[in-house]
Protein backbone atom coordinates (compact mmCIF):
# COMPACT_ATOMS: atom_id res chain seq x y z
CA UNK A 1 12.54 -19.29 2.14
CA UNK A 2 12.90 -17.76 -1.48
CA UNK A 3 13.49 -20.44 -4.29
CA UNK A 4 16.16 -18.21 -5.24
CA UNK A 5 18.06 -18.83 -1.84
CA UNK A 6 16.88 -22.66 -2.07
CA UNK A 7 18.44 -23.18 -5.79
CA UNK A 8 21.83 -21.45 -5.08
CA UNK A 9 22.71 -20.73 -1.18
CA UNK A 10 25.72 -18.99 -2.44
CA UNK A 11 23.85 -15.84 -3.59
CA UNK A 12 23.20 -12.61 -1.40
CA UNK A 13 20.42 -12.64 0.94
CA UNK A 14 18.43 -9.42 -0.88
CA UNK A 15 15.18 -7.76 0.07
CA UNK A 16 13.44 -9.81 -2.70
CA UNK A 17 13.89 -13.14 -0.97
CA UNK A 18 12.36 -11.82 2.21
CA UNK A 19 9.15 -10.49 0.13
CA UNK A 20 8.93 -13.60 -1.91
CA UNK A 21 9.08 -15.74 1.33
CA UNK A 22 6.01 -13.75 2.37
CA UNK A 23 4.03 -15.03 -0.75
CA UNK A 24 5.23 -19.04 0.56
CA UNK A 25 4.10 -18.08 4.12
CA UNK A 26 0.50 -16.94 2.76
CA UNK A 27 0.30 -19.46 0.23
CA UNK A 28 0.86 -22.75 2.58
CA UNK A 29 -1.12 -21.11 5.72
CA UNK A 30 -4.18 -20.41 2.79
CA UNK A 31 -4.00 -24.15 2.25
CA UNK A 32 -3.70 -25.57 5.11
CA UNK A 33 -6.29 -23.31 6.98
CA UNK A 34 -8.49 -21.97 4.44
CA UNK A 35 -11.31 -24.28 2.73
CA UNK A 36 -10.72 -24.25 -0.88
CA UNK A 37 -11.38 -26.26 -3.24
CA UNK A 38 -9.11 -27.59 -6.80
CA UNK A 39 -10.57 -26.64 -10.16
CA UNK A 40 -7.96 -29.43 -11.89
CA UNK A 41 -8.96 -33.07 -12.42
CA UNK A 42 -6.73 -34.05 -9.02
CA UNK A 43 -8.51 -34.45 -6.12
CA UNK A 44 -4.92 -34.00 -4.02
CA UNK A 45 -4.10 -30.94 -5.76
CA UNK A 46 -3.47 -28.86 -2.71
CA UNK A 47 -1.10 -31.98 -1.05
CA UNK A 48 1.16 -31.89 -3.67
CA UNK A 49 1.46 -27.77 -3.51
CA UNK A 50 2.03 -28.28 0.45
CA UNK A 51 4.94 -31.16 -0.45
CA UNK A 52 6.74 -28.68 -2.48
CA UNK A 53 6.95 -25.85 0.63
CA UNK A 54 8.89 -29.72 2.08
CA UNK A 55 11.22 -30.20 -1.09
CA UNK A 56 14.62 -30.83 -0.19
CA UNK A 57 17.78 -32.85 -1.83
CA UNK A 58 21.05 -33.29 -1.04
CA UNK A 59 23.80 -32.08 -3.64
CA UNK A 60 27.51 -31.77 -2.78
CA UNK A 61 26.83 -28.58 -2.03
CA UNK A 62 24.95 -29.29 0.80
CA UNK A 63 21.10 -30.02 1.50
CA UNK A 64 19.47 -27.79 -1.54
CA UNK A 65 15.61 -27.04 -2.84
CA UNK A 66 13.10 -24.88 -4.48
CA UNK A 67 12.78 -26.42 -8.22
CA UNK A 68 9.21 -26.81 -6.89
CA UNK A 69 8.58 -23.66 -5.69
CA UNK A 70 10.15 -21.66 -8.47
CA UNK A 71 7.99 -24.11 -11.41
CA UNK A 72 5.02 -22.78 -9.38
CA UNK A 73 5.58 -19.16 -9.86
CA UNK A 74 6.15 -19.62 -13.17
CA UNK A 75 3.68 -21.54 -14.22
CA UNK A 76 1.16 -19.88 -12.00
CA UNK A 77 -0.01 -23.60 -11.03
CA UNK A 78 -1.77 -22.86 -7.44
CA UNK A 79 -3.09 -19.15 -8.29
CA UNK A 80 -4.67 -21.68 -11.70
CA UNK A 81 -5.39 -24.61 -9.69
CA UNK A 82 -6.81 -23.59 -6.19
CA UNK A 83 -9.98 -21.76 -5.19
CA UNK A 84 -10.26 -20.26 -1.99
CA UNK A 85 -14.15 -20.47 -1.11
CA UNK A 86 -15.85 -17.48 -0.56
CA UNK A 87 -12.59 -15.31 -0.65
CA UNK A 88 -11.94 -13.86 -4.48
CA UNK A 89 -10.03 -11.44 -2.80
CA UNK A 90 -7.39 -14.49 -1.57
CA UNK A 91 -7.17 -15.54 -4.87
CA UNK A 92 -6.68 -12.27 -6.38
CA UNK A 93 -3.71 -11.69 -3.68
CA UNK A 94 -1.93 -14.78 -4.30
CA UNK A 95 -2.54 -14.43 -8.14
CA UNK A 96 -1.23 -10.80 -8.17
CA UNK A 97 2.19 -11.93 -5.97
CA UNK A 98 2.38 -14.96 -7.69
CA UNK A 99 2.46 -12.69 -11.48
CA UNK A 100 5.11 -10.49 -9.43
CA UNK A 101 7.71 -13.11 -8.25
CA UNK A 102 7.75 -15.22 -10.93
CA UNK A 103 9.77 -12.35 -13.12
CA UNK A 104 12.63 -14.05 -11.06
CA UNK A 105 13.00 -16.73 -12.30
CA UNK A 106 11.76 -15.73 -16.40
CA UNK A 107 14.56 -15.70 -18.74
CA UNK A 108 15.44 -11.87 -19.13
CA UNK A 109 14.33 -10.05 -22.28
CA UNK A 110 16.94 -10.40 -25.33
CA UNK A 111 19.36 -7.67 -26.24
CA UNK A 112 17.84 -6.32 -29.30
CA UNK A 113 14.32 -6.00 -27.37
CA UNK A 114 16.43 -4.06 -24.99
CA UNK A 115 17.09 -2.08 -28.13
CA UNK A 116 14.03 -1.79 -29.46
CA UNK A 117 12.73 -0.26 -25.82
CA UNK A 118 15.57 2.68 -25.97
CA UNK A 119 14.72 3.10 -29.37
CA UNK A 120 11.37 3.97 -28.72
CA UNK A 121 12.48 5.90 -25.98
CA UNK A 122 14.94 8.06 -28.22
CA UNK A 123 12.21 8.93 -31.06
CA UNK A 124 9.83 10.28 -28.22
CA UNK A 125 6.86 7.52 -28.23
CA UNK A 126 3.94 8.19 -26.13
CA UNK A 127 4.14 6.82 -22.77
CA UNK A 128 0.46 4.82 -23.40
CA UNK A 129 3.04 2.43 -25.67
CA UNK A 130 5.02 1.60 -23.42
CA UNK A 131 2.48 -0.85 -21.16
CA UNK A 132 2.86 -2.95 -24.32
CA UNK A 133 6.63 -3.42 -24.15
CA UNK A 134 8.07 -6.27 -23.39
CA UNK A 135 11.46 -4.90 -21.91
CA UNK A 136 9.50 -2.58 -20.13
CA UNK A 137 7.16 -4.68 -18.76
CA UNK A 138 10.18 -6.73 -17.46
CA UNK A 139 11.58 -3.62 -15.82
CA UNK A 140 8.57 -2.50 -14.11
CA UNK A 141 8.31 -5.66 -12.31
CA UNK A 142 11.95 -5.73 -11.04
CA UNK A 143 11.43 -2.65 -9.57
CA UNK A 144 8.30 -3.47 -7.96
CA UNK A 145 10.23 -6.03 -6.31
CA UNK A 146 12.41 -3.39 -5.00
CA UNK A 147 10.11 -0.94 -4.19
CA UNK A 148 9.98 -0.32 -0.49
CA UNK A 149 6.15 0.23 0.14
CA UNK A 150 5.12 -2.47 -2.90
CA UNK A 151 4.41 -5.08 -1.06
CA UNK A 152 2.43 -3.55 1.92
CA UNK A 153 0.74 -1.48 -0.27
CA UNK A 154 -0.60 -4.40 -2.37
CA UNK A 155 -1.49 -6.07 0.91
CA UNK A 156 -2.79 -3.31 1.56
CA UNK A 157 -5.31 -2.89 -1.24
CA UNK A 158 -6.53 -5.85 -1.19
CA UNK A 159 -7.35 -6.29 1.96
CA UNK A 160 -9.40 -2.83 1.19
CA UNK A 161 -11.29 -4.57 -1.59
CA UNK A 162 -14.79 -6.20 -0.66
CA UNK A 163 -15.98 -7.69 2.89
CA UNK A 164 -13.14 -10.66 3.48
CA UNK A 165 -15.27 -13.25 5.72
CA UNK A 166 -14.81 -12.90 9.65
CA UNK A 167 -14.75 -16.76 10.38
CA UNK A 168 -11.64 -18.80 12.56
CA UNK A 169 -8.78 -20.72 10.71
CA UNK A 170 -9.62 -23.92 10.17
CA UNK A 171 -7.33 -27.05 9.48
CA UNK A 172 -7.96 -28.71 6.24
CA UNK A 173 -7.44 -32.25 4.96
CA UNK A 174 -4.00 -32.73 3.24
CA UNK A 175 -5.84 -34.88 0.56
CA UNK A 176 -5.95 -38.71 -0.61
CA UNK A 177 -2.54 -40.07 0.44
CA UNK A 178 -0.92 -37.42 1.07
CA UNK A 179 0.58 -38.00 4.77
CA UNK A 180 1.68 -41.34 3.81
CA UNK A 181 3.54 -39.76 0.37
CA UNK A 182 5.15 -36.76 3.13
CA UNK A 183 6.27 -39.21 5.27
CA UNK A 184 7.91 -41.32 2.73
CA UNK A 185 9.58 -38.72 1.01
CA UNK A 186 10.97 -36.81 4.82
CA UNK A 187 12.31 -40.91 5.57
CA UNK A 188 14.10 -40.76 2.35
CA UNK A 189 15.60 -37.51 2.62
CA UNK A 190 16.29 -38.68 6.21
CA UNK A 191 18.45 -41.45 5.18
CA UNK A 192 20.28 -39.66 2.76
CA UNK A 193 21.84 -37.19 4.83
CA UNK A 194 24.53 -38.21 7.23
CA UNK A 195 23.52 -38.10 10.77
CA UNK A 196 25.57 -35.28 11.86
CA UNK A 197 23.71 -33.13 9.57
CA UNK A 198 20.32 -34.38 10.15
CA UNK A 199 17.08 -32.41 11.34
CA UNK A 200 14.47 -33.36 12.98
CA UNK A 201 11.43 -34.60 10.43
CA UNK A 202 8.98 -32.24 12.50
CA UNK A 203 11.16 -29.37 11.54
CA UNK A 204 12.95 -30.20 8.55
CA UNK A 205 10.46 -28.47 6.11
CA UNK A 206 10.31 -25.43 8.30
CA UNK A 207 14.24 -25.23 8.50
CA UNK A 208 14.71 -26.10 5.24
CA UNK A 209 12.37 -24.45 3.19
CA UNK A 210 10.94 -21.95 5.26
């Protein structure tokens, strides 16, 4: 599920949260099937990416989530972090989405660089400037977003870029700790919600957080 449906479960159900929940599906099944390796100084790098695709809390307004998710869009941290071995074209994929979805959750451009785009549209400015604009920069990816044939299409080329290995999924390690932290964290939430409202722990991430 989006991070935008996770943070507020009030807002519309758009096309956007479908497409970004692609980029979660992708991401977690790279991880948890794909060797790779963490360029950071934390050994557990990718366990505490998968724990985020688990986060859940309960607010008044019901069993909530996604802070995680959405701080890992914006800050890029598993397209910077994780290396898929022997598959640039992975990382290139999840770095490219990751660039895309994260303009949901930026803070919108200001009103006089709103300004300062129709201004340069008024006095007639070569379209080569406008690449360099921040406003329209912003735009641009919005409307990617909406774009019907965006996200197949970058699917698409990628998967048209180089020789991707022909090799079988393979489970990999969830990293130093990492099941005991999970299972911790799921008896917490556990406890915290009453049990009329509780899920299973086998299914609460998938239910929950999609």
């Amino acid at each position: 599920m989006s991070a935008n449906l996770l943070l507020d479960s009030e807002k519309p159900h758009a096309l956007e949260d479908d497409r970004e929940s692609a980029l979660h599906v992708l991401t977690w099944t790279a991880l948890r099937y794909t060797k790779h390796s963490s360029i950071s100084m934390q050994p557990d790098a990718s366990a505490r990416f998968l724990r985020g695709f688990d986060e859940a809390y309960v607010t008044k307004g019901g069993v909530k989530g996604g802070d995680l998710k959405s701080r890992f869009l914006l800050g890029r941290d598993i397209s910077r972090t994780i290396k898929f071995d022997g598959r640039p074209q992975l990382d290139q994929l999840i770095r490219e989405l990751t660039q895309a979805f994260a303009v949901r959750y930026e803070e919108p451009p200001l009103p006089d660089e709103f300004e300062e785009l129709e201004e340069m549209r008024l006095s007639g400015a070569p379209p080569s400037s406008f690449k360099y604009n921040v406003v329209f920069r912003y735009q641009q990816r919005m409307e990617n977003l909406a774009d019907p044939d965006w996200l197949v299409n970058t699917f698409r080329r990628h998967l048209n870029t180089g020789d991707w290995p022909n090799d079988k999924a393979e489970g990999q390690p969830l990293g130093t700790g990492s099941k005991t932290k999970r299972g911790r964290e799921q008896v917490q939430l556990e406890s915290r919600i009453p049990k009329s409202r509780r899920l299973s722990v086998g299914s609460s991430s998938r239910v929950l957080s999609g």
